[in-house]
PDB file of N, CA and C in Angstrom:
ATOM      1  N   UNK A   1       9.614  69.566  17.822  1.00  0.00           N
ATOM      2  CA  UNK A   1       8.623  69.252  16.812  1.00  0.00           C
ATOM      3  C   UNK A   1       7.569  70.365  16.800  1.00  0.00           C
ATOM      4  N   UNK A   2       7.403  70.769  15.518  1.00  0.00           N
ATOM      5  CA  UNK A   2       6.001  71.737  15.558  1.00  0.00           C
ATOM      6  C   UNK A   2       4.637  71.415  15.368  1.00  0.00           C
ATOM      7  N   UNK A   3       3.511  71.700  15.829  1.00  0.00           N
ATOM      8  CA  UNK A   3       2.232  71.498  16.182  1.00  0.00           C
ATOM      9  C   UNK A   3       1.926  72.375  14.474  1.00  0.00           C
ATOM     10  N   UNK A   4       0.187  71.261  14.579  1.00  0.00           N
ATOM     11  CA  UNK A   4       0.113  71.731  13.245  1.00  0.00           C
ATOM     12  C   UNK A   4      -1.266  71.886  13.691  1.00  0.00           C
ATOM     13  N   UNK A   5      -1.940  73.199  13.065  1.00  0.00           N
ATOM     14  CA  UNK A   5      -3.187  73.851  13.363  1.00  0.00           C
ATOM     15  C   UNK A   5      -3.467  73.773  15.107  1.00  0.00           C
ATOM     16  N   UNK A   6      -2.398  73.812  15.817  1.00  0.00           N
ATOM     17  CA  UNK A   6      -3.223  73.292  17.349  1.00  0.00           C
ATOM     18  C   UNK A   6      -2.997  72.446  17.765  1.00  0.00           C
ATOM     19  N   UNK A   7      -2.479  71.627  16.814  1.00  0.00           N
ATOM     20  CA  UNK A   7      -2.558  69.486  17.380  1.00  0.00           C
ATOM     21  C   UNK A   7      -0.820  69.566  17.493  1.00  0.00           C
ATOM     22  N   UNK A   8      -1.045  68.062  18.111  1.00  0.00           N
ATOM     23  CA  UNK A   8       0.435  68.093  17.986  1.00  0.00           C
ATOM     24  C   UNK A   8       1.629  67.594  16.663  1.00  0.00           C
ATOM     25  N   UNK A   9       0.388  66.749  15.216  1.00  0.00           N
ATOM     26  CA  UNK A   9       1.327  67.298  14.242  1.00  0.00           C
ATOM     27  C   UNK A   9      -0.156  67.071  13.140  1.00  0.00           C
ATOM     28  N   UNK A  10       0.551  66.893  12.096  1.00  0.00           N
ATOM     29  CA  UNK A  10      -0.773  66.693  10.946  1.00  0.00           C
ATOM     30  C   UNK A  10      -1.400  65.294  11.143  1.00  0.00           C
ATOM     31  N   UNK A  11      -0.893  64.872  11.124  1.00  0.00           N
ATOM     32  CA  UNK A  11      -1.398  63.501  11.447  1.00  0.00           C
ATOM     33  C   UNK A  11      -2.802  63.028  12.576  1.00  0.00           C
ATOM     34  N   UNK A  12      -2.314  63.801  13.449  1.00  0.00           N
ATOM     35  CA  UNK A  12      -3.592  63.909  14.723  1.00  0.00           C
ATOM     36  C   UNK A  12      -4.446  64.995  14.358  1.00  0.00           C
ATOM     37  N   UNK A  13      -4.108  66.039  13.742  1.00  0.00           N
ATOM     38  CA  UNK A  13      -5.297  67.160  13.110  1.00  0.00           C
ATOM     39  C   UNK A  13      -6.193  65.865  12.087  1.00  0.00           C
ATOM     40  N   UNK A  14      -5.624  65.455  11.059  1.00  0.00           N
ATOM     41  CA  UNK A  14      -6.430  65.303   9.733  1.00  0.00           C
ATOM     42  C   UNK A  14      -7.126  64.011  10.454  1.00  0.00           C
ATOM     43  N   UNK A  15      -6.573  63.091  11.347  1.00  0.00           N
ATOM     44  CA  UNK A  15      -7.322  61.890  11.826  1.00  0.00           C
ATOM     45  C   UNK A  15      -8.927  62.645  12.679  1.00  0.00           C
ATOM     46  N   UNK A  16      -8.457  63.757  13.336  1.00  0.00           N
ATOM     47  CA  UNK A  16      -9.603  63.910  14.163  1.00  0.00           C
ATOM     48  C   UNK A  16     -10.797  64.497  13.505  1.00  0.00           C
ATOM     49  N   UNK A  17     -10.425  65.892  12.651  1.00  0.00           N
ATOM     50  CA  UNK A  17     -10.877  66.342  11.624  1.00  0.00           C
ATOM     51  C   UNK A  17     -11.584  65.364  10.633  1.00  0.00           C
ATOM     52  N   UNK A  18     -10.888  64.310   9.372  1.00  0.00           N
ATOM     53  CA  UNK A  18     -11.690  63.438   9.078  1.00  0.00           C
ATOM     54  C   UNK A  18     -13.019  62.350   9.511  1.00  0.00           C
ATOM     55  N   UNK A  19     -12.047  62.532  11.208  1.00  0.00           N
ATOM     56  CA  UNK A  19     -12.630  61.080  11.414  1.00  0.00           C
ATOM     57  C   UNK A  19     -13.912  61.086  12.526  1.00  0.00           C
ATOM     58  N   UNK A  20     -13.027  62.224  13.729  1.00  0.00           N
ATOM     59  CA  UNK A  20     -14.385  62.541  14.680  1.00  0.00           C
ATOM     60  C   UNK A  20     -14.583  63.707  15.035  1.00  0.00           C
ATOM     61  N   UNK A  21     -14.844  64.633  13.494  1.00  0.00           N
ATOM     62  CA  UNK A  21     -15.109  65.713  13.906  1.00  0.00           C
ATOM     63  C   UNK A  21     -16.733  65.604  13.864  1.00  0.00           C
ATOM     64  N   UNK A  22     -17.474  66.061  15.260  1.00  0.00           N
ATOM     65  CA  UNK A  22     -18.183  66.281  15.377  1.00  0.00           C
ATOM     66  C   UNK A  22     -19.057  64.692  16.240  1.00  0.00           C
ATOM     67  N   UNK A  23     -18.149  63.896  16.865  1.00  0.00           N
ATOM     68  CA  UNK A  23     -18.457  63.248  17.367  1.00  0.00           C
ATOM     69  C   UNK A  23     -18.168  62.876  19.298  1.00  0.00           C
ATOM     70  N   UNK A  24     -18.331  62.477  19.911  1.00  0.00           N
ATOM     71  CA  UNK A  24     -18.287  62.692  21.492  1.00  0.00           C
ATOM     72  C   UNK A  24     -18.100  61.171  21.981  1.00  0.00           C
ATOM     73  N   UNK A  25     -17.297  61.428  23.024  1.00  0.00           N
ATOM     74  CA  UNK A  25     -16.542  60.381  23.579  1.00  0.00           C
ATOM     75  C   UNK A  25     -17.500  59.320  23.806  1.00  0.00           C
ATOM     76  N   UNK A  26     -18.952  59.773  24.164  1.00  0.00           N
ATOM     77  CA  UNK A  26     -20.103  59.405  24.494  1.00  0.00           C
ATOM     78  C   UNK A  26     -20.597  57.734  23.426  1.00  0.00           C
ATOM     79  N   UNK A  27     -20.326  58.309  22.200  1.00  0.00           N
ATOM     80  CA  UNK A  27     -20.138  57.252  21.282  1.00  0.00           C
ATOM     81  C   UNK A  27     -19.461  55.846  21.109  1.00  0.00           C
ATOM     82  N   UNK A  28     -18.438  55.828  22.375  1.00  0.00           N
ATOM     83  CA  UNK A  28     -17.366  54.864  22.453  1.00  0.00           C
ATOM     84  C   UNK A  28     -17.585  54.202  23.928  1.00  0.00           C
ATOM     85  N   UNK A  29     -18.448  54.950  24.710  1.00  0.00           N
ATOM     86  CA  UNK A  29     -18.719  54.760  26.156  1.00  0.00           C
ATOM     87  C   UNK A  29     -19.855  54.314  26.560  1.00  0.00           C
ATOM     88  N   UNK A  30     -20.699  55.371  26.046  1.00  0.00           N
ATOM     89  CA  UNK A  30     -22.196  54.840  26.476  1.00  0.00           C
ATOM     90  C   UNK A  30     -22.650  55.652  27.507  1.00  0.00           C
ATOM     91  N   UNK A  31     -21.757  57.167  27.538  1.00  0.00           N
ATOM     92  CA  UNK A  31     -22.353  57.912  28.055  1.00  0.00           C
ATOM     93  C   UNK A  31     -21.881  57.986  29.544  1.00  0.00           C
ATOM     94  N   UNK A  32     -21.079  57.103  30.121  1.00  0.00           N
ATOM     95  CA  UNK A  32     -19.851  56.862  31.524  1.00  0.00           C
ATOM     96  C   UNK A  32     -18.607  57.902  30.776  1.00  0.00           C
ATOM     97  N   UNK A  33     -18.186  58.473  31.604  1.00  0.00           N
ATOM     98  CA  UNK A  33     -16.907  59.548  31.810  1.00  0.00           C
ATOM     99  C   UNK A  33     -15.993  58.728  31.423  1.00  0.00           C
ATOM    100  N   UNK A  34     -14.978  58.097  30.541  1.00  0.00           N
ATOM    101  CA  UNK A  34     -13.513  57.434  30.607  1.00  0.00           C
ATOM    102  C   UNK A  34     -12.204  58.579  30.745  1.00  0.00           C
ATOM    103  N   UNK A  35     -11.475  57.630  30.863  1.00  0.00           N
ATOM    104  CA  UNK A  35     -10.067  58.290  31.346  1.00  0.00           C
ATOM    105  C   UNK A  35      -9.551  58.231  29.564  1.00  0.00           C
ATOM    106  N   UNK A  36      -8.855  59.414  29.502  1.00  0.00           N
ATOM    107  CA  UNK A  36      -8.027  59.057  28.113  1.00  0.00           C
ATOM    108  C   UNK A  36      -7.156  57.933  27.645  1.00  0.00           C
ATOM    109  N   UNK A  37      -6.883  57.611  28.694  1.00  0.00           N
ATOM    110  CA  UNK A  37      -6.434  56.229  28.680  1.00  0.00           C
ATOM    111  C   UNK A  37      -7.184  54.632  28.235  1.00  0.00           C
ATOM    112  N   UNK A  38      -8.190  55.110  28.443  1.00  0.00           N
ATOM    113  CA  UNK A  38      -9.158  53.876  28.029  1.00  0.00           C
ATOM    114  C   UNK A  38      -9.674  54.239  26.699  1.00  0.00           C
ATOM    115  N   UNK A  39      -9.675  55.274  26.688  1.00  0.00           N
ATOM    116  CA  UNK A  39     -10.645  56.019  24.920  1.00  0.00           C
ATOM    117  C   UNK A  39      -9.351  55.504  23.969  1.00  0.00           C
ATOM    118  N   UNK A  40      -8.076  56.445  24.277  1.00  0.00           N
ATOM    119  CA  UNK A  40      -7.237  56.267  23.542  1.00  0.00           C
ATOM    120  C   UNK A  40      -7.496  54.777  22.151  1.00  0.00           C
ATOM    121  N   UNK A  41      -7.018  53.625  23.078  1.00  0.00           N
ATOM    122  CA  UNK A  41      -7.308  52.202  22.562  1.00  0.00           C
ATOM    123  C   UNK A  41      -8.435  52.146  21.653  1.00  0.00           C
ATOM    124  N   UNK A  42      -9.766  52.524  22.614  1.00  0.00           N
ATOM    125  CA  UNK A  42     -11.283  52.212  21.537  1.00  0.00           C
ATOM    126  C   UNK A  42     -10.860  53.233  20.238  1.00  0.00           C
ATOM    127  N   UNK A  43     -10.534  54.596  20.363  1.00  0.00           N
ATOM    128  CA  UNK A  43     -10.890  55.129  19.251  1.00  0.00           C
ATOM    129  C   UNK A  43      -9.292  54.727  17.885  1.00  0.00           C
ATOM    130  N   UNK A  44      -8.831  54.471  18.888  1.00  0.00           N
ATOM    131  CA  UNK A  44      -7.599  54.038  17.666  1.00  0.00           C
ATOM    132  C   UNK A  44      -7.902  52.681  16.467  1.00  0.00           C
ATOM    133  N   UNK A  45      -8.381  51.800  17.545  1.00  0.00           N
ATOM    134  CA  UNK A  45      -9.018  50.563  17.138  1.00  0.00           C
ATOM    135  C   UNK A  45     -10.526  50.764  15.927  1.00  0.00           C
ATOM    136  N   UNK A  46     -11.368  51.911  16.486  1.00  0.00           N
ATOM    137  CA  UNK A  46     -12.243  52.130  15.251  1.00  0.00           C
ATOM    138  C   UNK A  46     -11.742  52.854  14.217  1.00  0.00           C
ATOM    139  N   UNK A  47     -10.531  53.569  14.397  1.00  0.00           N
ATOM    140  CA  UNK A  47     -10.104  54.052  13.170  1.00  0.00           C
ATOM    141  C   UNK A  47      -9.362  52.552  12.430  1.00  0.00           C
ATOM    142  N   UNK A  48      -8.588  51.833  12.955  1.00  0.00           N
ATOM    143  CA  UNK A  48      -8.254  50.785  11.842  1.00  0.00           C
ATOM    144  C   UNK A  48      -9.160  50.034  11.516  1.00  0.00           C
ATOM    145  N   UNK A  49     -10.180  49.982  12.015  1.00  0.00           N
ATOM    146  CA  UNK A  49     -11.313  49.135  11.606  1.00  0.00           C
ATOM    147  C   UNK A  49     -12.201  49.476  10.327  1.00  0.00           C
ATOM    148  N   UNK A  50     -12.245  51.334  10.755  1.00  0.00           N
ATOM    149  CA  UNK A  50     -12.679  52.114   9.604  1.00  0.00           C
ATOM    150  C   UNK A  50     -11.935  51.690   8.226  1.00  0.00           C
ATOM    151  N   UNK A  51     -10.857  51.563   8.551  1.00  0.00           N
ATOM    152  CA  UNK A  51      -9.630  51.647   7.292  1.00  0.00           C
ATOM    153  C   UNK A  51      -9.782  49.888   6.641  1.00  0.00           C
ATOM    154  N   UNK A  52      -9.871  49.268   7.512  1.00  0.00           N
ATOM    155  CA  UNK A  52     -10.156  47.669   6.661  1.00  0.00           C
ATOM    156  C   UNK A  52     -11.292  47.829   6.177  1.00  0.00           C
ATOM    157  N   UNK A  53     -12.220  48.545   6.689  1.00  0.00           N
ATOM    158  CA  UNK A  53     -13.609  48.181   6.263  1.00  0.00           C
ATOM    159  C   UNK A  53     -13.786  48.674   4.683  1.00  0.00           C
ATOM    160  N   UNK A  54     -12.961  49.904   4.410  1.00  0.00           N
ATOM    161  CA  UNK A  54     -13.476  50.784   3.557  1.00  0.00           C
ATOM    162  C   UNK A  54     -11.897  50.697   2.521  1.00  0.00           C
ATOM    163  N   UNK A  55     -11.239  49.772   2.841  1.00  0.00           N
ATOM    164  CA  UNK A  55     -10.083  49.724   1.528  1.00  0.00           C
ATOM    165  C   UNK A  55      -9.488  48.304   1.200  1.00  0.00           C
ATOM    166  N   UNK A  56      -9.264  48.150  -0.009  1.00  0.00           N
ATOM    167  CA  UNK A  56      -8.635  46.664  -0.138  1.00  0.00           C
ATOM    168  C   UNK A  56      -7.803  46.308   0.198  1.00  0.00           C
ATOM    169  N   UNK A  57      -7.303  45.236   0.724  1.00  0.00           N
ATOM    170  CA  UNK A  57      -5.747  44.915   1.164  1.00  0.00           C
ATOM    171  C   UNK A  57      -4.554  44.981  -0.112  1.00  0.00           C
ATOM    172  N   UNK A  58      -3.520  46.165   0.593  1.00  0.00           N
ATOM    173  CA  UNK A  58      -2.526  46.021  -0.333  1.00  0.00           C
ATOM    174  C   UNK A  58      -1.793  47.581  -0.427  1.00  0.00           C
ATOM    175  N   UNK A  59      -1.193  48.193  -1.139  1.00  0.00           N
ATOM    176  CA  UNK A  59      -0.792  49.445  -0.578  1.00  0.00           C
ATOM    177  C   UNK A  59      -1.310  50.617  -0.117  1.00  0.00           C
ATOM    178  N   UNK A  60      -2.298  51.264  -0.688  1.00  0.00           N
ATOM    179  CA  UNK A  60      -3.007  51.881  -0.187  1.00  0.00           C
ATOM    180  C   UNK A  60      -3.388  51.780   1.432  1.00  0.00           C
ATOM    181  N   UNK A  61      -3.703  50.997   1.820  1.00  0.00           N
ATOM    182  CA  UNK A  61      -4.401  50.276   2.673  1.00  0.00           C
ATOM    183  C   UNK A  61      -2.942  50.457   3.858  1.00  0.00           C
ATOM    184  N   UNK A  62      -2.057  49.870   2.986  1.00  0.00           N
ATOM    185  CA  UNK A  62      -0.263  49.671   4.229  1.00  0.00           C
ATOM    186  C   UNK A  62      -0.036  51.370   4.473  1.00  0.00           C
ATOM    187  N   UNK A  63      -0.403  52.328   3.887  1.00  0.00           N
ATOM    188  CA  UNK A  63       0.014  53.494   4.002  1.00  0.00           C
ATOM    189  C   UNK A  63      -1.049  54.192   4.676  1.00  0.00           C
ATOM    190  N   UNK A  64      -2.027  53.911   4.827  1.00  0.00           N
ATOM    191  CA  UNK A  64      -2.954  54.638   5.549  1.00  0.00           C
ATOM    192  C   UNK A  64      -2.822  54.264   7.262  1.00  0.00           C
ATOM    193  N   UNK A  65      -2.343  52.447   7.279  1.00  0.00           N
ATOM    194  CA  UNK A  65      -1.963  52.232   8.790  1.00  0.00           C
ATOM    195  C   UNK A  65      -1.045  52.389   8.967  1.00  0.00           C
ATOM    196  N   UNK A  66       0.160  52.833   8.391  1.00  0.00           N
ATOM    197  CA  UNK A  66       1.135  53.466   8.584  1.00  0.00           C
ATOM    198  C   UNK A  66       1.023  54.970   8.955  1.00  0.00           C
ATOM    199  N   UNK A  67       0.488  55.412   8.680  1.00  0.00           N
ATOM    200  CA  UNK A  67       0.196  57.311   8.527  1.00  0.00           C
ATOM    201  C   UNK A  67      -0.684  57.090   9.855  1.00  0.00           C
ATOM    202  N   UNK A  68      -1.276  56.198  10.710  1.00  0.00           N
ATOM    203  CA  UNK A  68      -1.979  56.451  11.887  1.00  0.00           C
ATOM    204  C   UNK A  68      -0.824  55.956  13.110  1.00  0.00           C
ATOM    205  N   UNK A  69       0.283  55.600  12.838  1.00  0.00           N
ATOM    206  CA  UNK A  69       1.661  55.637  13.773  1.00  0.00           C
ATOM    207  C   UNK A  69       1.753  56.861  14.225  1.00  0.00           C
ATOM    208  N   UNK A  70       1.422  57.639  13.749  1.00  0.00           N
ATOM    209  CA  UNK A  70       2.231  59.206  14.346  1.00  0.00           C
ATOM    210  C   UNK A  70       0.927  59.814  14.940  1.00  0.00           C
ATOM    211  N   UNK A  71      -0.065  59.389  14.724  1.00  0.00           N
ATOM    212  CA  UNK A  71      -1.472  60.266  15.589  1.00  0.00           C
ATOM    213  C   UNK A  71      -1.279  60.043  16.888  1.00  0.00           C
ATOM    214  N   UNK A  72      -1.389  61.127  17.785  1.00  0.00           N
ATOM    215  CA  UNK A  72      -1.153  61.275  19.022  1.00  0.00           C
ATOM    216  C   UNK A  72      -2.513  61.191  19.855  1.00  0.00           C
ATOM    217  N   UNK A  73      -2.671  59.677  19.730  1.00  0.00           N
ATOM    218  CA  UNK A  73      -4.035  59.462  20.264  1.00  0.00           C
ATOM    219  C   UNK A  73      -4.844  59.342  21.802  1.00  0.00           C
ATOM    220  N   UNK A  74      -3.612  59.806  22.699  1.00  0.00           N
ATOM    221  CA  UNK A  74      -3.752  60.483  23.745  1.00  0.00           C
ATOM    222  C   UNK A  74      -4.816  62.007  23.379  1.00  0.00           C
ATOM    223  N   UNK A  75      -4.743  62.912  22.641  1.00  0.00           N
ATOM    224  CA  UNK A  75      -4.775  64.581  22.220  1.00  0.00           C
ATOM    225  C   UNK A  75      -5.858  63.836  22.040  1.00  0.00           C
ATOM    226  N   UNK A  76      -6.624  63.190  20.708  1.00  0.00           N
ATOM    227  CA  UNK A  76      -7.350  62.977  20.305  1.00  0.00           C
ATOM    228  C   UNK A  76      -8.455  62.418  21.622  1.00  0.00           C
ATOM    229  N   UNK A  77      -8.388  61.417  22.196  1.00  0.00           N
ATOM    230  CA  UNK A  77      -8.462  61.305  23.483  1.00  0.00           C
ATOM    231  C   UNK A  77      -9.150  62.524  24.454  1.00  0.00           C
ATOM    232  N   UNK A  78      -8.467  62.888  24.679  1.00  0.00           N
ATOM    233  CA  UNK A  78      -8.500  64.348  25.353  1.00  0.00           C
ATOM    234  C   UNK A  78      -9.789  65.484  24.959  1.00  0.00           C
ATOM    235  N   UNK A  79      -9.371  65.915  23.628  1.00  0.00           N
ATOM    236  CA  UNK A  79     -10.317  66.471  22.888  1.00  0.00           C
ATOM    237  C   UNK A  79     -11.743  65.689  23.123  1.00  0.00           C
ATOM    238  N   UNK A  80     -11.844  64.627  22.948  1.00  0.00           N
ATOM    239  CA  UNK A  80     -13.280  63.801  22.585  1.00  0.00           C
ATOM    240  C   UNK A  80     -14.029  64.433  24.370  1.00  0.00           C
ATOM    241  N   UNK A  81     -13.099  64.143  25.359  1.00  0.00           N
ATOM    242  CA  UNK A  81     -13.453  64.204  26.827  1.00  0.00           C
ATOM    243  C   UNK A  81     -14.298  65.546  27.291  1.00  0.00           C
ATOM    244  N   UNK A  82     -12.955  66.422  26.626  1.00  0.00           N
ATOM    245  CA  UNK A  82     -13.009  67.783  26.713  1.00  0.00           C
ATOM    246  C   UNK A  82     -14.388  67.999  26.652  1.00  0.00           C
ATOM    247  N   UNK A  83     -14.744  67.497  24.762  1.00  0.00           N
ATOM    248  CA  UNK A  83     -16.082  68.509  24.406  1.00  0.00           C
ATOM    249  C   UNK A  83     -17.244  67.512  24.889  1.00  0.00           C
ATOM    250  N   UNK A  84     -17.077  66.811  25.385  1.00  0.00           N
ATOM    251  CA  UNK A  84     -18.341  66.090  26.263  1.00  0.00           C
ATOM    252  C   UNK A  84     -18.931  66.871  27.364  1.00  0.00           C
ATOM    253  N   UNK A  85     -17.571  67.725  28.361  1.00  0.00           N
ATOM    254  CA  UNK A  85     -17.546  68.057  29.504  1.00  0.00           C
ATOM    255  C   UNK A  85     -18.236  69.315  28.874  1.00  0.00           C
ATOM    256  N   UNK A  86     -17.799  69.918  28.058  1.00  0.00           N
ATOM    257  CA  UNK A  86     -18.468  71.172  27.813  1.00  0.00           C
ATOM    258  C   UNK A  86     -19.788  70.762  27.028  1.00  0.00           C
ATOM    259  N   UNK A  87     -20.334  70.486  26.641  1.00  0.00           N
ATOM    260  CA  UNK A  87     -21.677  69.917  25.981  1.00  0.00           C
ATOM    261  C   UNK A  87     -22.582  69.505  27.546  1.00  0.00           C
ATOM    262  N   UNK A  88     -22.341  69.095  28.219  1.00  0.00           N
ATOM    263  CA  UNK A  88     -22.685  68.761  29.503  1.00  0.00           C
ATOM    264  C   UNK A  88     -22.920  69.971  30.350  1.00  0.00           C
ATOM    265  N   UNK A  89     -22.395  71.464  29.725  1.00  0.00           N
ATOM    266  CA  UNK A  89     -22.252  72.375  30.967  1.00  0.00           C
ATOM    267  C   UNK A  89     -23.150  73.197  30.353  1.00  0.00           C
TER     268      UNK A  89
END
């Protein structure tokens, strides 16, 4: 499989890009260090939350939580950790 801009496909670029670019793990924590493993869940969960909040039920809506199946929300994860650690240094 090929990586798209860096990420591991489009799907995890345009989610992070749209969604938390420019935001820190810090936001989901409260400012405690998590493991990607624990972020993973919270930030997946505010993205579908984002998506009910802001579309009507019905196709639109089935294709957008469909299109967040393939985000590799481990990376995303990762990234959020990353730029905490460096913001911190």
């Amino acid at each position: 499989m090929s990586t798209y801009n860096g990420w591991k496909n489009y799907a995890t670029w345009r989610v992070n890009l749209e969604v938390f670019d420019g935001m820190s793990a810090d936001y989901f924590t409260g400012g405690r260090c998590p493991m990607p493993s624990e972020l993973k869940d919270d930030i997946r969960a505010y993205v579908e939350d984002l998506i009910e909040q802001t579309t009507e039920p019905g196709l639109g809506r089935d294709y957008a939580m469909a299109f967040l199946q393939d985000v590799n929300w481990w990376e995303i994860a990762d990234h959020l950790i990353e730029a905490n650690e460096d913001a911190a240094t």
